[in-house]
PDB file of N, CA and C in Angstrom:
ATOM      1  N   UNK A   1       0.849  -1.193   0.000  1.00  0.00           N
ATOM      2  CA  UNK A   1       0.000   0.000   0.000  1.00  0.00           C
ATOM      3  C   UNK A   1       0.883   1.241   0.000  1.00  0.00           C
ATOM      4  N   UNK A   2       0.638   2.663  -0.685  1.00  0.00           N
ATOM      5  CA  UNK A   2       0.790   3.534  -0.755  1.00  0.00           C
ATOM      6  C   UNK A   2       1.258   4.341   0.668  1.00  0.00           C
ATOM      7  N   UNK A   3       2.234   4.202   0.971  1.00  0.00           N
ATOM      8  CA  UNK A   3       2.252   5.184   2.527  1.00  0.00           C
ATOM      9  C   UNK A   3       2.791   6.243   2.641  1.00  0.00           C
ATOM     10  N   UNK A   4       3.671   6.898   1.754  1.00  0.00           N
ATOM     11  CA  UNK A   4       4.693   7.626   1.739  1.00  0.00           C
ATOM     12  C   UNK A   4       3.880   8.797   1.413  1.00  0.00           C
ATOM     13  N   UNK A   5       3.976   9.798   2.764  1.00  0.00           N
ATOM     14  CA  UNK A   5       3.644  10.697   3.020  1.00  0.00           C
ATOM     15  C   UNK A   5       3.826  12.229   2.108  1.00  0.00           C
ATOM     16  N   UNK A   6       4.663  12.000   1.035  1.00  0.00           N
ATOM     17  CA  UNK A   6       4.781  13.061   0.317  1.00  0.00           C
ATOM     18  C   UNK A   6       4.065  12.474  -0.585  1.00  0.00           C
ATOM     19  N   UNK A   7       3.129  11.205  -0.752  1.00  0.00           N
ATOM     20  CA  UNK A   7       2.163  11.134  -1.444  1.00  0.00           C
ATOM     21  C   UNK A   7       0.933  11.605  -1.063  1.00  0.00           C
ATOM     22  N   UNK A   8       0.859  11.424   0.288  1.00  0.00           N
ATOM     23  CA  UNK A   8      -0.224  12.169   0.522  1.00  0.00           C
ATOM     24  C   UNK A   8      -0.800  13.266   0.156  1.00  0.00           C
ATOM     25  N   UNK A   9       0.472  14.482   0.572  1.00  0.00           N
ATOM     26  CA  UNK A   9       0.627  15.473   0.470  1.00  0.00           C
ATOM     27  C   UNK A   9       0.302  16.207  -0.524  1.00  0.00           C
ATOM     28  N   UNK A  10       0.828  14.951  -1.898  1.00  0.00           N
ATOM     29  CA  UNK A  10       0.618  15.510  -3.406  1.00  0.00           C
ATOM     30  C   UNK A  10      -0.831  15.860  -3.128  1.00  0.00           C
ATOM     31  N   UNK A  11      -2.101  14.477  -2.882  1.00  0.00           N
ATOM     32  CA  UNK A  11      -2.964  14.234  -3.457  1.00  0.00           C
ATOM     33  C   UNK A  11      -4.120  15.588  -2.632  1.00  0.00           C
ATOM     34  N   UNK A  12      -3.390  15.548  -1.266  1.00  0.00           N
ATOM     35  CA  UNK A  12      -3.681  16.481  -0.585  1.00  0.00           C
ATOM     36  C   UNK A  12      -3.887  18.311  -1.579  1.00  0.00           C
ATOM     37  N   UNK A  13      -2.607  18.463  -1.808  1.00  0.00           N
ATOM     38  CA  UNK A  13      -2.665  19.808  -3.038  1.00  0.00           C
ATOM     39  C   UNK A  13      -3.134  19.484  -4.177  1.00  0.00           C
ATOM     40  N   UNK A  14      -3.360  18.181  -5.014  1.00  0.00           N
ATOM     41  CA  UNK A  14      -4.047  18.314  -5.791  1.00  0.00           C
ATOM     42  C   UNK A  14      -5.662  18.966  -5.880  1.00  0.00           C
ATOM     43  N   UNK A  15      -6.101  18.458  -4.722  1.00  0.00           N
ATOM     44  CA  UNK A  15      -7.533  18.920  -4.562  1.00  0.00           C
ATOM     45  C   UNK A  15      -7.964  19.958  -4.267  1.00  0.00           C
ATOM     46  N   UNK A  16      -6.747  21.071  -3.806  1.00  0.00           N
ATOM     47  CA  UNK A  16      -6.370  22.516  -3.754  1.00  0.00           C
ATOM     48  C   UNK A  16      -6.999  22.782  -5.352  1.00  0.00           C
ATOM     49  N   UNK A  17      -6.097  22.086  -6.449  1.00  0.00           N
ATOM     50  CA  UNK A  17      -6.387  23.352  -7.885  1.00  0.00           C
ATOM     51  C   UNK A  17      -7.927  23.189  -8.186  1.00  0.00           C
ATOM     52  N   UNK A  18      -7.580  24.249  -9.164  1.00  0.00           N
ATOM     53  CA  UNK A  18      -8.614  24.143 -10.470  1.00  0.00           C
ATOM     54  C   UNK A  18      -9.456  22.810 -11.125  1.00  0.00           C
ATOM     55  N   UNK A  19      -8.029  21.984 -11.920  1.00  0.00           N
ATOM     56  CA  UNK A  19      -8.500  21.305 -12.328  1.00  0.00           C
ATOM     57  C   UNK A  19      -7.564  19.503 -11.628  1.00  0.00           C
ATOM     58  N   UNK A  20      -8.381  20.045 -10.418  1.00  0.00           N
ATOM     59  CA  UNK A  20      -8.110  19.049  -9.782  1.00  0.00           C
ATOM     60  C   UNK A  20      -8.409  17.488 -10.049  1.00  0.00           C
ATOM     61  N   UNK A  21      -9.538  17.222 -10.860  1.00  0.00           N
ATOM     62  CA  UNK A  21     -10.177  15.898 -11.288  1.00  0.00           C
ATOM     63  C   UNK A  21      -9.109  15.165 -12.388  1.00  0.00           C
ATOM     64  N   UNK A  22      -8.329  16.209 -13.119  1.00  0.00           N
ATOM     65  CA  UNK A  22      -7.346  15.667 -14.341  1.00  0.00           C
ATOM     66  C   UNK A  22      -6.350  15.509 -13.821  1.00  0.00           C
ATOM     67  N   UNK A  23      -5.930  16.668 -12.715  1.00  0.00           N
ATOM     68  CA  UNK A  23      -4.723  15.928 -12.005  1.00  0.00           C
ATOM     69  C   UNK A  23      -4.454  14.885 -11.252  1.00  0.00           C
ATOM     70  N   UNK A  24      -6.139  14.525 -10.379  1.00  0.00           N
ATOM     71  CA  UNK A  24      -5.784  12.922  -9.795  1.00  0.00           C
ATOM     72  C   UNK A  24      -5.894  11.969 -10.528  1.00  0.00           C
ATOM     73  N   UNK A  25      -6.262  12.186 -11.765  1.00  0.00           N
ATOM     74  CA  UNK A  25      -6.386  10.860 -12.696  1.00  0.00           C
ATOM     75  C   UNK A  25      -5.035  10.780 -13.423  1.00  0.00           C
ATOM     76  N   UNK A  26      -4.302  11.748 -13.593  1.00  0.00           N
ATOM     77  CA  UNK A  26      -2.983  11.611 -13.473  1.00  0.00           C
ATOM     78  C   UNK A  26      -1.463  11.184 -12.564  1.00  0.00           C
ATOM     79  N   UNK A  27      -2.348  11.512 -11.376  1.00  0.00           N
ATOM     80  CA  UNK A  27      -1.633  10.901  -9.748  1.00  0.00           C
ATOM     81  C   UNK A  27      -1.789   9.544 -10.253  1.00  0.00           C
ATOM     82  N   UNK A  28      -3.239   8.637 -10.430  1.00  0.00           N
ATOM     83  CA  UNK A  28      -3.313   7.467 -10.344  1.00  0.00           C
ATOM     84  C   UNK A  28      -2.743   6.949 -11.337  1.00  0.00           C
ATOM     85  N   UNK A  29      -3.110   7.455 -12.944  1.00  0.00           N
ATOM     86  CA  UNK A  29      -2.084   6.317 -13.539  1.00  0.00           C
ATOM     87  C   UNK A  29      -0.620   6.762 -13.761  1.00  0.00           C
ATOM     88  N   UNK A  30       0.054   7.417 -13.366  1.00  0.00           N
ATOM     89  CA  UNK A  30       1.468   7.499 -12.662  1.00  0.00           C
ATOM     90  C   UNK A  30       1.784   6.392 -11.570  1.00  0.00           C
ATOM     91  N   UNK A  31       0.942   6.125 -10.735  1.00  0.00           N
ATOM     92  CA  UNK A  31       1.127   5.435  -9.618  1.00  0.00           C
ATOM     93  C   UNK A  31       0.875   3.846 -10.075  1.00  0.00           C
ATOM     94  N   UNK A  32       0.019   3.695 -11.031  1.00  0.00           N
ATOM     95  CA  UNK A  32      -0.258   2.333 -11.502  1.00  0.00           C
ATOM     96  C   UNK A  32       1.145   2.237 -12.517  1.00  0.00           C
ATOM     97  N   UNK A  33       1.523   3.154 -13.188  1.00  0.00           N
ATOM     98  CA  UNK A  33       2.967   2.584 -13.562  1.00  0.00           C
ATOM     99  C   UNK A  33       4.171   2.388 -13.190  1.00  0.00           C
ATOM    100  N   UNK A  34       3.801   2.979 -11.702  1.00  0.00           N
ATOM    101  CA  UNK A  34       5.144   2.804 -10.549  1.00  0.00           C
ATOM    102  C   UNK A  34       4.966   1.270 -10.198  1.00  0.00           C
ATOM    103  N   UNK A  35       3.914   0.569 -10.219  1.00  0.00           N
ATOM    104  CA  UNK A  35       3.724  -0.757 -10.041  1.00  0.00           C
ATOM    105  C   UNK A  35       2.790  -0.480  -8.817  1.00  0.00           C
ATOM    106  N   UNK A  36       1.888  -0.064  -8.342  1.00  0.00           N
ATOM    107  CA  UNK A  36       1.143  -0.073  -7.521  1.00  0.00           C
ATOM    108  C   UNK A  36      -0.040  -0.703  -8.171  1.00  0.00           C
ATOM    109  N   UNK A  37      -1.054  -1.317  -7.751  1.00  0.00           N
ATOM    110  CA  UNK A  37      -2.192  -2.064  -8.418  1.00  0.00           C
ATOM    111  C   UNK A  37      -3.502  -1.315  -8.027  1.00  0.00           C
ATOM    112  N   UNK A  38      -4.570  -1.354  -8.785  1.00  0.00           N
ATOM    113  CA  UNK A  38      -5.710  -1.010  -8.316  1.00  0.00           C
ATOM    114  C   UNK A  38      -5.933  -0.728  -6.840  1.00  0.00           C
ATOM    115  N   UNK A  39      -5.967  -1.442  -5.851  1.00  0.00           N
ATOM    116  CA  UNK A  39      -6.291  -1.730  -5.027  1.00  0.00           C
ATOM    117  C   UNK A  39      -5.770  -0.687  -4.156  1.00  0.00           C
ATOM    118  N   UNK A  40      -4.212  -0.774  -4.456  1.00  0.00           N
ATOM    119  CA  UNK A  40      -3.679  -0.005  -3.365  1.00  0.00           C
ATOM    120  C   UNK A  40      -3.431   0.999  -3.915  1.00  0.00           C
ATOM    121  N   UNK A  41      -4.016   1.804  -4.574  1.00  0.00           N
ATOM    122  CA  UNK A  41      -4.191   2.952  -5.373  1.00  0.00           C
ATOM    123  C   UNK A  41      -5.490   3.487  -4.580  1.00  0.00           C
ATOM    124  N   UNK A  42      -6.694   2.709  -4.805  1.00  0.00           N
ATOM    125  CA  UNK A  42      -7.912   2.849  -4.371  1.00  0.00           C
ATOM    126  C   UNK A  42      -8.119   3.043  -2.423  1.00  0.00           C
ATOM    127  N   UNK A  43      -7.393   1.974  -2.088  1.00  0.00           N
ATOM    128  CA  UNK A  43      -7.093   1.844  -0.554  1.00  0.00           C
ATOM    129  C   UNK A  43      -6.398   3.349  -0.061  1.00  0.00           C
ATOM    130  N   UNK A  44      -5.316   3.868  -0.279  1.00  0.00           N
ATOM    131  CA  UNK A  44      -4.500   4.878  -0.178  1.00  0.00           C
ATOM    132  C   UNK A  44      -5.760   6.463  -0.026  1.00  0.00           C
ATOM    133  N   UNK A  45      -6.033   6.066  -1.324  1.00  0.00           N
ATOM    134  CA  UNK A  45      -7.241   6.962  -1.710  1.00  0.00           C
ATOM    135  C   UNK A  45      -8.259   7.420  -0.720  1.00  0.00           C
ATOM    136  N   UNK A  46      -8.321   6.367  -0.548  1.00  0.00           N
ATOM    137  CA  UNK A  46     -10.259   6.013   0.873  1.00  0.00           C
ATOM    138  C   UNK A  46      -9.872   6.425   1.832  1.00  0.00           C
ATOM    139  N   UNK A  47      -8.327   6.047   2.462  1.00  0.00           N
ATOM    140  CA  UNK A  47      -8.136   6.714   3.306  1.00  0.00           C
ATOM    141  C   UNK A  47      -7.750   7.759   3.756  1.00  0.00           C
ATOM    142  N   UNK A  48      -8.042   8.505   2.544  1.00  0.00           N
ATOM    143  CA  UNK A  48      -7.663  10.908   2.845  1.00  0.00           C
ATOM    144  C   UNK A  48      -9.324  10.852   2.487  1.00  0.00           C
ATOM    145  N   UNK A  49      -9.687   9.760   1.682  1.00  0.00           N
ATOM    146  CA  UNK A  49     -11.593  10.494   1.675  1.00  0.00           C
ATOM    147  C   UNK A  49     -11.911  10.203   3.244  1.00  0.00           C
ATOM    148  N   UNK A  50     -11.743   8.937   3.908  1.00  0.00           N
ATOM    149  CA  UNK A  50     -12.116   9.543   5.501  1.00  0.00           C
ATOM    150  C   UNK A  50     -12.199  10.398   6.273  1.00  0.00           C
ATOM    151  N   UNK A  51     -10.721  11.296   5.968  1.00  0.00           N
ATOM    152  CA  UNK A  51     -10.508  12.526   6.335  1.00  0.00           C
ATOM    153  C   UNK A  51     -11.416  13.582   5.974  1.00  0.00           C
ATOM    154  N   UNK A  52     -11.361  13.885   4.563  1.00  0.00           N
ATOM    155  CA  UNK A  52     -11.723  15.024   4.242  1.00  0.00           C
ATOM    156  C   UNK A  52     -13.239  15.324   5.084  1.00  0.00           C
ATOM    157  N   UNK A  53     -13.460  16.360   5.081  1.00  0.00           N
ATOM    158  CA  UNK A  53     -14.815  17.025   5.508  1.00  0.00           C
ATOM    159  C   UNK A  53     -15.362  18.244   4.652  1.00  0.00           C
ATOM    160  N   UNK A  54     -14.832  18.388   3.742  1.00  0.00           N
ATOM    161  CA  UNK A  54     -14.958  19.739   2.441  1.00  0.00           C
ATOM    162  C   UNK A  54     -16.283  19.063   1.493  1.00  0.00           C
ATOM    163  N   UNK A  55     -17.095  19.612   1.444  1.00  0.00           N
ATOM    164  CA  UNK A  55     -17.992  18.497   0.499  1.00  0.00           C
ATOM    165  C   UNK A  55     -17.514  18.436  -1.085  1.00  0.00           C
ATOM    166  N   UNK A  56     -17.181  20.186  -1.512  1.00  0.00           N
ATOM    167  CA  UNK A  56     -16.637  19.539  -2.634  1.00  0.00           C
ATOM    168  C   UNK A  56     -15.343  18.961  -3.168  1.00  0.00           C
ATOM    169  N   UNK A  57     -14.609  18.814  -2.199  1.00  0.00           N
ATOM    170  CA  UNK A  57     -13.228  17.697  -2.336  1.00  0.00           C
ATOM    171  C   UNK A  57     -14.147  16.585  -1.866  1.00  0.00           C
ATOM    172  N   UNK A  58     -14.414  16.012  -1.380  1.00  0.00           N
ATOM    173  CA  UNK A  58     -15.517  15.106  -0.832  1.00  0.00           C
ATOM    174  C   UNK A  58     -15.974  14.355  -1.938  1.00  0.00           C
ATOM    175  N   UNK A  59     -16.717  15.028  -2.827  1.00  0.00           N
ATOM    176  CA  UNK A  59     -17.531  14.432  -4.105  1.00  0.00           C
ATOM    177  C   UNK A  59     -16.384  13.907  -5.065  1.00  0.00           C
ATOM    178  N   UNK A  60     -15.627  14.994  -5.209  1.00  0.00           N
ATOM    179  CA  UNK A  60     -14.233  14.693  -6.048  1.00  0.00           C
ATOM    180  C   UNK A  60     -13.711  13.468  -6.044  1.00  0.00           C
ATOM    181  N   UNK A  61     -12.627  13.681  -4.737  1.00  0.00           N
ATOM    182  CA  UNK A  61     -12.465  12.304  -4.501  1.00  0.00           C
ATOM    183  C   UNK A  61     -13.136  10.672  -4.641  1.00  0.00           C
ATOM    184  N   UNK A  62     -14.650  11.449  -4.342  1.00  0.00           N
ATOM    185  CA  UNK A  62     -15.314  10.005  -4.455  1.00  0.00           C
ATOM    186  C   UNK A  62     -15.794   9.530  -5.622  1.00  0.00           C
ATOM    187  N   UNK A  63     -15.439  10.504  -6.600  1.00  0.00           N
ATOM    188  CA  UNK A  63     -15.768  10.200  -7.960  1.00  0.00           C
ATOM    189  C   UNK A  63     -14.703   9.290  -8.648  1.00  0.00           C
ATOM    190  N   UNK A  64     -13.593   9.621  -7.958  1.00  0.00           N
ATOM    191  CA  UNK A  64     -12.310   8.943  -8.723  1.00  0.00           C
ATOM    192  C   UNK A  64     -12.187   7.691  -8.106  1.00  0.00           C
ATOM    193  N   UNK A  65     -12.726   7.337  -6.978  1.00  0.00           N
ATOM    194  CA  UNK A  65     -12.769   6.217  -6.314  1.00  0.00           C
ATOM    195  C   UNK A  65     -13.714   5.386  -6.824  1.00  0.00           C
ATOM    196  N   UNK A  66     -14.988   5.736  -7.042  1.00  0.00           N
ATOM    197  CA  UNK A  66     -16.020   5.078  -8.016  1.00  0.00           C
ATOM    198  C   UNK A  66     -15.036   4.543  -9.248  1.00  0.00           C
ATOM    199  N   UNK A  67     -14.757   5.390  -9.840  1.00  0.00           N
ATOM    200  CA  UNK A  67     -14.158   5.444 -11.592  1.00  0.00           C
ATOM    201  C   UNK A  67     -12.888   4.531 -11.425  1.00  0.00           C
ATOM    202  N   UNK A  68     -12.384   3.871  -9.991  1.00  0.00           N
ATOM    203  CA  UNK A  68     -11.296   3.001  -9.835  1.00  0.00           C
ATOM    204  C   UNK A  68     -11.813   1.835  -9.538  1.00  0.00           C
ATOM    205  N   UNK A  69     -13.354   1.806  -8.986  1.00  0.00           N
ATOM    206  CA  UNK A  69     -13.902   0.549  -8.601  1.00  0.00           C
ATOM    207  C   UNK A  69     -14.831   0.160  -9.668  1.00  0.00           C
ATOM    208  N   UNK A  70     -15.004   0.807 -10.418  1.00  0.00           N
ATOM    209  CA  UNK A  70     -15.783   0.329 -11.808  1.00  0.00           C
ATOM    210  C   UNK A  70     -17.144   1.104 -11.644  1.00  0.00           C
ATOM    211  N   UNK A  71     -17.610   1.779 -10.593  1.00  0.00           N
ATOM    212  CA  UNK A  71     -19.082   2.277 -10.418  1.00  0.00           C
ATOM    213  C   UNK A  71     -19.633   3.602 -11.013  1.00  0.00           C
ATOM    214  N   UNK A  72     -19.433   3.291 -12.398  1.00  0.00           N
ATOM    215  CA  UNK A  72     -19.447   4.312 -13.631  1.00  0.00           C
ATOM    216  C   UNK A  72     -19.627   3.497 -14.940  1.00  0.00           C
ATOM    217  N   UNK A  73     -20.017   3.918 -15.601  1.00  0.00           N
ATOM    218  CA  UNK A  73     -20.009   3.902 -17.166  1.00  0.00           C
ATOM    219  C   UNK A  73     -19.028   3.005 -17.741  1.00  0.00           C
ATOM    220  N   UNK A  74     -18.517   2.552 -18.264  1.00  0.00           N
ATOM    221  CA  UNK A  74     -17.774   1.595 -18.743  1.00  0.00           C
ATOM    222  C   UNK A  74     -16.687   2.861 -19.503  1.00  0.00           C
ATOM    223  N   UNK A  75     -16.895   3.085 -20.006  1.00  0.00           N
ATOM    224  CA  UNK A  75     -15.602   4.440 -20.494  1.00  0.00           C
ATOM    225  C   UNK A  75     -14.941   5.260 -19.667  1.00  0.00           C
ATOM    226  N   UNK A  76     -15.660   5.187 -18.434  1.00  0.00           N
ATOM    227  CA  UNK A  76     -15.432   6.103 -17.539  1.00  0.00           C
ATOM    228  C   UNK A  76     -14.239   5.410 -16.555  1.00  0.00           C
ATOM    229  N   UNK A  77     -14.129   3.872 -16.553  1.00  0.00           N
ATOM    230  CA  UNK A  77     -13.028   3.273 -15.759  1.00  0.00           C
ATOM    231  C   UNK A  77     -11.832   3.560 -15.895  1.00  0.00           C
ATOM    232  N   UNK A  78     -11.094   3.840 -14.449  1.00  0.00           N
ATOM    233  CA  UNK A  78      -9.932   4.057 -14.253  1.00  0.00           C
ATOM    234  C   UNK A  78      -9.165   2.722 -14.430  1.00  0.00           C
ATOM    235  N   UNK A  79      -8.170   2.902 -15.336  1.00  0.00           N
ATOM    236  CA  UNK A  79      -7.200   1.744 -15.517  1.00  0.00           C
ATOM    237  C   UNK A  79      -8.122   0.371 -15.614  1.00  0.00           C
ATOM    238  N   UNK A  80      -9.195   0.353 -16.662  1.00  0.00           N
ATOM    239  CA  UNK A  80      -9.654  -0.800 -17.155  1.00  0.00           C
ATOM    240  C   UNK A  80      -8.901  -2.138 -17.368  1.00  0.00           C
ATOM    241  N   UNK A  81      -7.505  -1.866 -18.168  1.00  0.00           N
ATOM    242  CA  UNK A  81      -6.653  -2.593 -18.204  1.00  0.00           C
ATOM    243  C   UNK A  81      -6.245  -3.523 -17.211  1.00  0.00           C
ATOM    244  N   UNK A  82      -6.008  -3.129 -16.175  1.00  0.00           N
ATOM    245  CA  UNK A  82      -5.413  -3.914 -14.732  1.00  0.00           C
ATOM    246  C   UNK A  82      -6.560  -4.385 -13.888  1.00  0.00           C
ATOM    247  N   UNK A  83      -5.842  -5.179 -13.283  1.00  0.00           N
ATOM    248  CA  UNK A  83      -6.893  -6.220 -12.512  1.00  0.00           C
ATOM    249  C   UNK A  83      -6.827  -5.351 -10.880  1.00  0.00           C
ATOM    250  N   UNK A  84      -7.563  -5.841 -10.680  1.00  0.00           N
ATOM    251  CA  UNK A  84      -8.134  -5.092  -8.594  1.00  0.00           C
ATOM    252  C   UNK A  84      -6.838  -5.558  -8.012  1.00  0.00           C
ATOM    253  N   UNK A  85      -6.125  -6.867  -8.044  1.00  0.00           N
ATOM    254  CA  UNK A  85      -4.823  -6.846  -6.835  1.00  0.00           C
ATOM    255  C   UNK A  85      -3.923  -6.343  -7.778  1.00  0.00           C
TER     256      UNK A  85
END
C-alpha cells in the first residue's frame, strides 16, 4: 500500500487546484505505472476520503474512487486494463 507521506501530500494539493479531477487521474495512472495495483491505489485513496470534511473535495475524490472501482459507465473506468490486486 501507498504510505509515503509526500504522497499524501501531493494528493492532498491536488484537490487545492482548479483542475483538480485531471490531475488525480494523473496521480493514479502514474502510480499504476510505478507498479502499484488497483487496489492499493484505491485503498490509499479512501483513506484521505475519511478525512476530508470539504464536500466539494468530498464528491471529487469520491468520484475517482467510483471510476477506480468500476461504479461508472464503462468508459469512464480508471485503468480498465489492470486487474483489482
Amino acid at each position: 500500500m501507498i504510505k509515503n507521506q509526500y504522497s499524501r501530500e501531493t494528493v492532498l494539493n491536488i484537490l487545492e487546484k482548479k483542475e483538480a479531477e485531471n490531475s488525480l487521474i494523473q496521480w493514479v495512472e502514474k502510480n499504476s505505472k510505478d507498479g502499484y495495483s488497483k487496489k492499493e491505489i484505491y485503498d490509499f485513496l479512501n483513506d484521505i476520503y475519511s478525512e476530508i470534511e470539504e464536500p466539494e473535495k468530498e464528491d471529487l475524490l469520491g468520484n475517482i474512487l467510483d471510476r477506480l472501482w468500476g461504479w461508472c459507465s464503462q468508459d469512464r473506468i480508471l485503468l480498465p486494463e489492470k486487474k483489482w490486486e
